[in-house]
Protein backbone atom coordinates (compact mmCIF):
# COMPACT_ATOMS: atom_id res chain seq x y z
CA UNK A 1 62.71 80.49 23.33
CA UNK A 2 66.54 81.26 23.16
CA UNK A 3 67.46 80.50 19.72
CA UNK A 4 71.07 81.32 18.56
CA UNK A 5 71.27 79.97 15.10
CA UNK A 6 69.60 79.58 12.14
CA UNK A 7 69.15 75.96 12.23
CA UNK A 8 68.33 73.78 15.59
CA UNK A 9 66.92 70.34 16.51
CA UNK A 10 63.81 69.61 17.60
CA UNK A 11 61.76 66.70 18.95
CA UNK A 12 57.51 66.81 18.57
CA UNK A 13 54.72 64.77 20.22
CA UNK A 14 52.24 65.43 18.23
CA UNK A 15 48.04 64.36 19.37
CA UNK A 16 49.27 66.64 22.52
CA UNK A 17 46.60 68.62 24.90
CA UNK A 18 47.98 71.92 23.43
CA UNK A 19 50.80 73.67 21.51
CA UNK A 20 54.02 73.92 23.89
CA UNK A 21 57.68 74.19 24.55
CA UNK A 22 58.33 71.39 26.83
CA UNK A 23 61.81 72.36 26.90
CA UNK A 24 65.53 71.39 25.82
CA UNK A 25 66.59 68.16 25.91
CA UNK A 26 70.51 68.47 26.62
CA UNK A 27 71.25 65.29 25.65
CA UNK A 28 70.06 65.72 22.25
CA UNK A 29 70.52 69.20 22.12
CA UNK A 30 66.83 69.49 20.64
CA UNK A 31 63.73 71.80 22.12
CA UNK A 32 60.74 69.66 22.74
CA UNK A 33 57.44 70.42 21.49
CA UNK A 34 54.14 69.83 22.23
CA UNK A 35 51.93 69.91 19.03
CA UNK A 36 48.01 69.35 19.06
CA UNK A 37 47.78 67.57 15.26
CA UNK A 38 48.04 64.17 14.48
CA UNK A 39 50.55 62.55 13.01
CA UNK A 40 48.84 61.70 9.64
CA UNK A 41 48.73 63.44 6.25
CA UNK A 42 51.63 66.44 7.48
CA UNK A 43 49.54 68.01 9.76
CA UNK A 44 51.82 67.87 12.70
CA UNK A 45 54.41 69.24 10.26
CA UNK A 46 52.09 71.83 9.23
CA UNK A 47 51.28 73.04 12.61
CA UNK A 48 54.73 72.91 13.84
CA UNK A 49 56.16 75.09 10.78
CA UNK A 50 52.67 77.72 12.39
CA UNK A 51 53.54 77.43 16.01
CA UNK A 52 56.95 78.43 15.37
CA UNK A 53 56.66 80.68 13.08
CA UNK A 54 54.52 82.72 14.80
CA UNK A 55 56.88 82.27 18.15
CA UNK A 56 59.96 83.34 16.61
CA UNK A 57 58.39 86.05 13.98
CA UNK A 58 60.11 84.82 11.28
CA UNK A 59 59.24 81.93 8.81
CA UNK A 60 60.51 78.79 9.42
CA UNK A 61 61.04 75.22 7.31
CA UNK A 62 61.39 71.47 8.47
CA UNK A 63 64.62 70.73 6.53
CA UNK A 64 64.88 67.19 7.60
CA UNK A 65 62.90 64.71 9.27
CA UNK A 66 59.74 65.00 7.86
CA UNK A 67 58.66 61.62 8.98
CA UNK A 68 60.31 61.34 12.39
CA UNK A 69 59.73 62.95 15.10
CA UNK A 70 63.21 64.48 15.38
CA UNK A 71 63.30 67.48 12.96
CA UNK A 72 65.93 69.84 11.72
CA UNK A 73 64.62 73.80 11.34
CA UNK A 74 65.49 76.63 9.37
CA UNK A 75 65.03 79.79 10.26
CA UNK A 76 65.08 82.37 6.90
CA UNK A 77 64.68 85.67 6.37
């Protein structure tokens, strides 16, 4: 995963198989991600904040889009 700036777009289906980069979407200029959890009580959110964190080594935050499936990150120090 190529990332260039501190924040980019992504788009999750969560309930998947397993926990993936599908791959960039050009036209919306997101990643797409595979992500095991359900939808229900922020555990997608959850395990997306853990899958990338632990990709990119550094810690990670859902600034927008907490309830759609199109979601803004963060990447901090």
């Amino acid at each position: 995963m190529d990332i260039k700036s501190r924040r980019f777009k992504i788009i999750v289906k969560p309930n998947s198989k397993e926990n993936k980069i599908e791959g960039f979407d050009k036209e919306k200029d997101a990643y797409r991600l595979s992500i095991k959890a359900r939808p229900e009580n922020n555990k997608a959110n959850i395990k997306v904040i853990k899958f990338l964190s632990k990709l990119l080594k550094k810690k990670v935050k859902i600034i927008a889009g907490l309830k759609s499936r199109e979601k803004l990150i963060e990447i901090s120090d």
